[in-house]
Protein backbone atom coordinates (compact mmCIF):
# COMPACT_ATOMS: atom_id res chain seq x y z
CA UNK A 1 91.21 92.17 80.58
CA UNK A 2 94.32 91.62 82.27
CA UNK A 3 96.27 88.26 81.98
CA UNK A 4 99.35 86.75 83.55
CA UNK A 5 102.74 88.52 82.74
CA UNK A 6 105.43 86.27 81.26
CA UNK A 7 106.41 88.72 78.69
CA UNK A 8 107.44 92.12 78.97
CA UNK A 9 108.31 95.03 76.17
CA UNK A 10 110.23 98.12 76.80
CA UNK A 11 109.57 101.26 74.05
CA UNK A 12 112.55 103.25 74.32
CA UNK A 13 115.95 102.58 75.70
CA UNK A 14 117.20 105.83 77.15
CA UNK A 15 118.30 105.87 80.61
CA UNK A 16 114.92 104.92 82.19
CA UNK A 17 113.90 102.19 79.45
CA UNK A 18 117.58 100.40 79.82
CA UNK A 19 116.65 100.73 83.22
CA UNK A 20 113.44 99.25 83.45
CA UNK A 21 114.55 95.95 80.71
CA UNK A 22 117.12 95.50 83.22
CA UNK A 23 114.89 95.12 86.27
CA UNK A 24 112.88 92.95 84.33
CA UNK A 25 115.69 90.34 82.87
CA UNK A 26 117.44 90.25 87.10
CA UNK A 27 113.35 89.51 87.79
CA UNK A 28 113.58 86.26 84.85
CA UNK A 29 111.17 87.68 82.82
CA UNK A 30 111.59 87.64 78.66
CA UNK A 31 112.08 91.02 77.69
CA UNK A 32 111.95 92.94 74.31
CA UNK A 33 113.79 95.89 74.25
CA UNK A 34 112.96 98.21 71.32
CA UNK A 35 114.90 101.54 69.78
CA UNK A 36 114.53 103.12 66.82
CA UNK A 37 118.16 102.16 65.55
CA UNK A 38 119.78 99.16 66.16
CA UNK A 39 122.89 100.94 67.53
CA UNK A 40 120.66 102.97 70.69
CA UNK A 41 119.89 99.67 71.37
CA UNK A 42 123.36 97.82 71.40
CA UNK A 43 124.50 100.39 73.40
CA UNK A 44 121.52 100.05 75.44
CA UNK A 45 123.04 96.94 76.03
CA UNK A 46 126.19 97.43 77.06
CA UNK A 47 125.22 99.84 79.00
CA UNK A 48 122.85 96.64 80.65
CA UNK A 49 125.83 94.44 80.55
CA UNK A 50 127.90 96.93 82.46
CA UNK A 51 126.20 97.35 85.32
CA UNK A 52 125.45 93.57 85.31
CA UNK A 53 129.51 93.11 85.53
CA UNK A 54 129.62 95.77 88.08
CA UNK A 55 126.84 93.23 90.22
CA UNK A 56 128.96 89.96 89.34
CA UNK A 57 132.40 92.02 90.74
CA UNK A 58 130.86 93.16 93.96
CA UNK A 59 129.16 90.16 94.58
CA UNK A 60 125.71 90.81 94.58
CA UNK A 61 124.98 88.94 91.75
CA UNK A 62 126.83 85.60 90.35
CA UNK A 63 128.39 85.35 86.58
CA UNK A 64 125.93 82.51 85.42
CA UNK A 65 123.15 84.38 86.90
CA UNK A 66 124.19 87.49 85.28
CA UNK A 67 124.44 86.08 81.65
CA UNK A 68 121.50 84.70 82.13
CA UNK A 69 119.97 87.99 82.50
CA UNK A 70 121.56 89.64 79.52
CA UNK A 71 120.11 86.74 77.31
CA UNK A 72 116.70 87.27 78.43
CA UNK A 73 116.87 90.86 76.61
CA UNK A 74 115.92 90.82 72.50
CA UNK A 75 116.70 93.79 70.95
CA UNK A 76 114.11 94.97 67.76
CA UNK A 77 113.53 98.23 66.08
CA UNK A 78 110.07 97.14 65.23
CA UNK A 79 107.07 97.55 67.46
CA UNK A 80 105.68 94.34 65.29
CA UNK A 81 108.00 92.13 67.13
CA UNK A 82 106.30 93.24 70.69
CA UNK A 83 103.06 91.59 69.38
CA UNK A 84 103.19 88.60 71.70
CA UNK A 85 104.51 91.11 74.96
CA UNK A 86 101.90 90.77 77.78
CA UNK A 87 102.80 94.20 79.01
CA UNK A 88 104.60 96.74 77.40
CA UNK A 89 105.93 99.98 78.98
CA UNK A 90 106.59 102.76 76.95
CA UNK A 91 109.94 104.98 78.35
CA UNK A 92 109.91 107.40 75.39
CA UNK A 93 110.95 110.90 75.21
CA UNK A 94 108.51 112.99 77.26
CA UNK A 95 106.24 114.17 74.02
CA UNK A 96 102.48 113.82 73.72
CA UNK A 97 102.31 113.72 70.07
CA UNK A 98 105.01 110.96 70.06
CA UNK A 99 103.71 108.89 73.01
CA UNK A 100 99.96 109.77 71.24
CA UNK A 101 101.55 107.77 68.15
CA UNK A 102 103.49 105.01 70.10
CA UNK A 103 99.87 103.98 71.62
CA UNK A 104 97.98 103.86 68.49
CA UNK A 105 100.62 101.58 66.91
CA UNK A 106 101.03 100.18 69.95
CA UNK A 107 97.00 99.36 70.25
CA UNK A 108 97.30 97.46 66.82
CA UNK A 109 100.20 95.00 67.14
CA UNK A 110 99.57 93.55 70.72
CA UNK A 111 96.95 91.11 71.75
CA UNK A 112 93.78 92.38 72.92
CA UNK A 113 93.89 91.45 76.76
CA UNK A 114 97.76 93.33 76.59
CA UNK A 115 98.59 96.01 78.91
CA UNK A 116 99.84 99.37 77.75
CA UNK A 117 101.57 101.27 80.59
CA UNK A 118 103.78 104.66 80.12
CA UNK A 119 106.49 105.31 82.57
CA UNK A 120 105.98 109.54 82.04
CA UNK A 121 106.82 111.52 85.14
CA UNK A 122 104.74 114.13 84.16
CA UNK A 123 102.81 113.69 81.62
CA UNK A 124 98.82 112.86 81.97
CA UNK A 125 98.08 109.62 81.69
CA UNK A 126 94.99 110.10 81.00
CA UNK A 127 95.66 111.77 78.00
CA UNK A 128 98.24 109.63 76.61
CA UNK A 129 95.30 106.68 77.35
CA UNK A 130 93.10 108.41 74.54
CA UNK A 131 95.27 107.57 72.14
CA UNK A 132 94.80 103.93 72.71
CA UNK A 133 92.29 101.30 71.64
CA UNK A 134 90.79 100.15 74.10
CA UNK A 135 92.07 103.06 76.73
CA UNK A 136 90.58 100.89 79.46
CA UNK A 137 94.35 98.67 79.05
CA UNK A 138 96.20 101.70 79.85
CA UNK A 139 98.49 102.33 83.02
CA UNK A 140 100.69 104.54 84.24
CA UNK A 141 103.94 102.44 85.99
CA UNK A 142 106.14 105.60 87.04
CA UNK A 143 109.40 104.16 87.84
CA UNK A 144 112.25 105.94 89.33
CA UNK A 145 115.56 106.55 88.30
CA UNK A 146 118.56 104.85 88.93
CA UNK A 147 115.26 102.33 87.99
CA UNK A 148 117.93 99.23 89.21
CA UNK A 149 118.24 100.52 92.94
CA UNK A 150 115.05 102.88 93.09
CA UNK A 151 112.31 100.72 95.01
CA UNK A 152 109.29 102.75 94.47
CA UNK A 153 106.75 102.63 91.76
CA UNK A 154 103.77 104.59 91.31
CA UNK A 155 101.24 102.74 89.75
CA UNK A 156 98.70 105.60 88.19
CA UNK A 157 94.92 105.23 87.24
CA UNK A 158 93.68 107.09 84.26
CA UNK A 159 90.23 108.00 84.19
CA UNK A 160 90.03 105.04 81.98
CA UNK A 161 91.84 102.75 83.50
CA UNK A 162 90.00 99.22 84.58
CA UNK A 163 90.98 98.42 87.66
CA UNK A 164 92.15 94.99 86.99
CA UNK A 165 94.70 96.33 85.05
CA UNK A 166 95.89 98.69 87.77
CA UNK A 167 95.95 95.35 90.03
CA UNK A 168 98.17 93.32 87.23
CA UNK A 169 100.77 96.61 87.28
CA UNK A 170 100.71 96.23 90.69
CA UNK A 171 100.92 92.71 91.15
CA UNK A 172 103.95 92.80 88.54
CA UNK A 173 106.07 95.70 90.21
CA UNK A 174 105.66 93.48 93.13
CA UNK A 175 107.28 90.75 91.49
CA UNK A 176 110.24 92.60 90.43
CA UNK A 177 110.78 93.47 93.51
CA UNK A 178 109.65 96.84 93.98
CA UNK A 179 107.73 98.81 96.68
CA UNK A 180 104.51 100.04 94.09
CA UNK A 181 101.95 102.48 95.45
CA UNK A 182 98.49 103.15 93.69
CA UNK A 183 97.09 106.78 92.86
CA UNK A 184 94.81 108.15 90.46
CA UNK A 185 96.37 110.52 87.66
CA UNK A 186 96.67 114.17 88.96
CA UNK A 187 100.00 116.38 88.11
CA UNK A 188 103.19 115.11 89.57
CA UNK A 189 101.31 112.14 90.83
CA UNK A 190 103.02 111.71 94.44
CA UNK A 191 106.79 112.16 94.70
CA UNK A 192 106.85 114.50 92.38
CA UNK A 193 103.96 116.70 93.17
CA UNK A 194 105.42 116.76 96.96
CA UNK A 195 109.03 117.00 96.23
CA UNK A 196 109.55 119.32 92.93
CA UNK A 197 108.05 122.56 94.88
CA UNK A 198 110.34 121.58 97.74
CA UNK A 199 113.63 121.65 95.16
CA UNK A 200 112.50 124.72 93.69
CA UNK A 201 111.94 126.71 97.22
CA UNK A 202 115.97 125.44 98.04
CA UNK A 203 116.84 126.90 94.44
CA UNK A 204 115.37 129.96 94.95
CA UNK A 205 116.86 130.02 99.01
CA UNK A 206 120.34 130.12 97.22
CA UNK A 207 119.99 133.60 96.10
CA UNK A 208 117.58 134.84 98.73
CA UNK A 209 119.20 133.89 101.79
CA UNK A 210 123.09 133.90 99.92
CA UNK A 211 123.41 130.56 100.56
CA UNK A 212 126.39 128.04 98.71
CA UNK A 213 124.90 124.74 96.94
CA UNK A 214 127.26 122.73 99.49
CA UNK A 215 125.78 124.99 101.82
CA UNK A 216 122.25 123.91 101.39
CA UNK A 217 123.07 120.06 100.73
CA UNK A 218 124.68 119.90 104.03
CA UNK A 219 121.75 122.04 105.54
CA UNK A 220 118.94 119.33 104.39
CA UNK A 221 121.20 116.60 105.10
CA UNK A 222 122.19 117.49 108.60
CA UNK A 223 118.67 119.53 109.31
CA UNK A 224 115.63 118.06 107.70
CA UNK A 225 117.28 114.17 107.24
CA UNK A 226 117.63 114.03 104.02
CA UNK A 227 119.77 111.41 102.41
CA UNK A 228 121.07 113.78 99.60
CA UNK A 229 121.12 117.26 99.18
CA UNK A 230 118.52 119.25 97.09
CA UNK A 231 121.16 120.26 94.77
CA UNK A 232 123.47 116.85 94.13
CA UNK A 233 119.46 115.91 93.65
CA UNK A 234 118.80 117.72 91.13
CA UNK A 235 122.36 117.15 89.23
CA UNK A 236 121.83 113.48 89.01
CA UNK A 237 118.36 113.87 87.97
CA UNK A 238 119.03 116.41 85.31
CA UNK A 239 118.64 120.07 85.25
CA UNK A 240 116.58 119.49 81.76
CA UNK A 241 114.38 116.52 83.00
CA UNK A 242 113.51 118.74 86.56
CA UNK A 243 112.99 121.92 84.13
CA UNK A 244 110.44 119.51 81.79
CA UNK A 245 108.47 118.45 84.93
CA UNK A 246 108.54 121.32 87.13
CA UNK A 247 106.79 123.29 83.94
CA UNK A 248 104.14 120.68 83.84
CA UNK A 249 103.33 121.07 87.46
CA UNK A 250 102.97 124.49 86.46
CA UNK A 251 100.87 123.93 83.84
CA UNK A 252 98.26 121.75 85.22
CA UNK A 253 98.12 123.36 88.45
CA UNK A 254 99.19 127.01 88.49
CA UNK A 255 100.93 127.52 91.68
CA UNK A 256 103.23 129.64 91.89
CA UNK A 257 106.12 126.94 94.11
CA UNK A 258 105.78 124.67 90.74
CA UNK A 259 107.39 127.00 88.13
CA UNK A 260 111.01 126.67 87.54
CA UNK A 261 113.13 129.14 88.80
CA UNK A 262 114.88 132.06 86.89
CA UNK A 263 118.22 130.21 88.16
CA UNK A 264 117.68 126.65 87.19
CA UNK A 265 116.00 127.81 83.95
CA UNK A 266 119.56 129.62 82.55
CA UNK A 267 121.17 126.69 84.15
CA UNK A 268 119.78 124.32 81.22
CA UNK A 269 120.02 126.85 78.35
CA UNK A 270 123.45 127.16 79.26
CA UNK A 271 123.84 123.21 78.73
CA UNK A 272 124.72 122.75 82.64
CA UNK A 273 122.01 119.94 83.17
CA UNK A 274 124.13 118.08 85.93
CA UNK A 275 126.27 114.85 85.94
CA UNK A 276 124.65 114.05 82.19
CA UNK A 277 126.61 117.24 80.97
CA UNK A 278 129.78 117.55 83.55
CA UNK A 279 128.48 120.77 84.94
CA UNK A 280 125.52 121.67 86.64
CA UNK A 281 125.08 123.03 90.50
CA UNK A 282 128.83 121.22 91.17
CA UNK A 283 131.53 120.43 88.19
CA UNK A 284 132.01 116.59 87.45
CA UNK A 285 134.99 114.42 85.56
């Protein structure tokens, strides 16, 4: 089913789908980046362009190179003009009924030996693999975010999935120079199954044990090694995108460590979702 990956398509150009076209173009691969207005994708494209010029000033990247890159990316607001797209990964908002709808259209513009992969972080994609014809071309490629500096990919196998088609994701993470892992599609896949219990026990330790979020970043930093602490963590993340996920845990498995705490969950109704907003567990400029 699989076939060689020259072309690549990119559903959705949010902070993880700018992301991901952007790994793709530095890898030299022809990329089609598609919003649903042609001004989320310009500025999709600055946004691109920006961190490109950031590369070319500190000298990890040259100018010609960097142009280059930018002109690999085509910008549509029609899925038509992914037809010819060997893979296409879908980064769209974290909905079944709109990634359900994405696939089915999806499923009737590409070629038949295309692969379909969804970069949800907590979704099932098993689930969103139903909605596709044939299901069998359906992978999860779980990328993480900043995508650009983030090595790891999880590369997830739906019940569906042929295996080929998990080797081609793999194979094609590799090339863009990532660090992908396999797994089979269970909640929270990995990272996320591991660590999101582990942020929501140091949320909940900052009212039980009356401890400061500086506190508690130094205490995993200088304690348990980690690089950042549990709260900056969750502040560049997003409060919103850890309260999505961490309710999907819940969900599918029921345990008590998944379920957002009290705290976190006023947090986001109060619009304090982290860096995104300004505010969150520390204030921002």
């Amino acid at each position: 089913m699989a076939r060689e990956i020259q072309k690549v398509g990119v559903v959705g150009l949010g902070t993880m789908g700018a992301g991901i076209a952007q790994v793709c173009i530095q890898a030299g691969v022809e990329t089609v980046g598609r919003e649903v207005t042609p001004e989320l994708g310009e500025a999709a494209r600055g946004k691109i362009a920006h961190f490109l010029g950031r590369a070319v000033e500190k000298g990890r990247l040259s100018q010609e190179d960097g142009d280059a890159a930018l002109a690999r990316l085509k910008l549509t607001t029609e899925l038509a003009d992914l037809a010819d797209c060997d893979l296409v990964v879908e980064a769209a908002f974290e909905d079944l009924t709109i990634k359900h709808e994405l696939f089915r259209e999806l499923s009737e513009v590409v070629g038949e030996d295309a692969i379909l992969a969804t970069n949800t972080s907590a979704l099932s994609v098993t689930e969103i693999a139903s909605a596709a014809a044939p299901p069998e071309r359906v992978v999860g490629m779980h990328f993480f975010n900043p995508a650009p500096l983030m090595p790891l990919v999880e590369i997830v196998r739906a019940q569906q999935t042929d295996e080929a088609v998990v080797d081609a994701a793999y194979a094609f993470a590799q090339r863009l120079g990532k660090e992908p892992v396999r797994c089979n599609d269970t909640p929270g896949f990995i990272v996320n199954r591991i660590l999101i219990p582990l942020l929501n026990d140091c949320v909940r330790v900052l009212d039980e044990a009356g401890v400061s979020p500086e506190d508690i970043d130094r205490a995993m930093r200088f304690g348990a090694g980690w690089p950042m602490g549990p709260c900056t963590l969750v502040d560049l993340v997003g409060l919103d995108v850890h309260v999505h996920a961490s309710e999907a845990l819940w969900q599918g498995l029921r345990e008590p460590r998944m379920a957002p705490p009290a705290r976190i969950v006023a947090m986001e109704k109060a619009g304090h979702l982290g860096r995104k907003s300004g505010r969150g567990f520390y204030e921002y400029q």
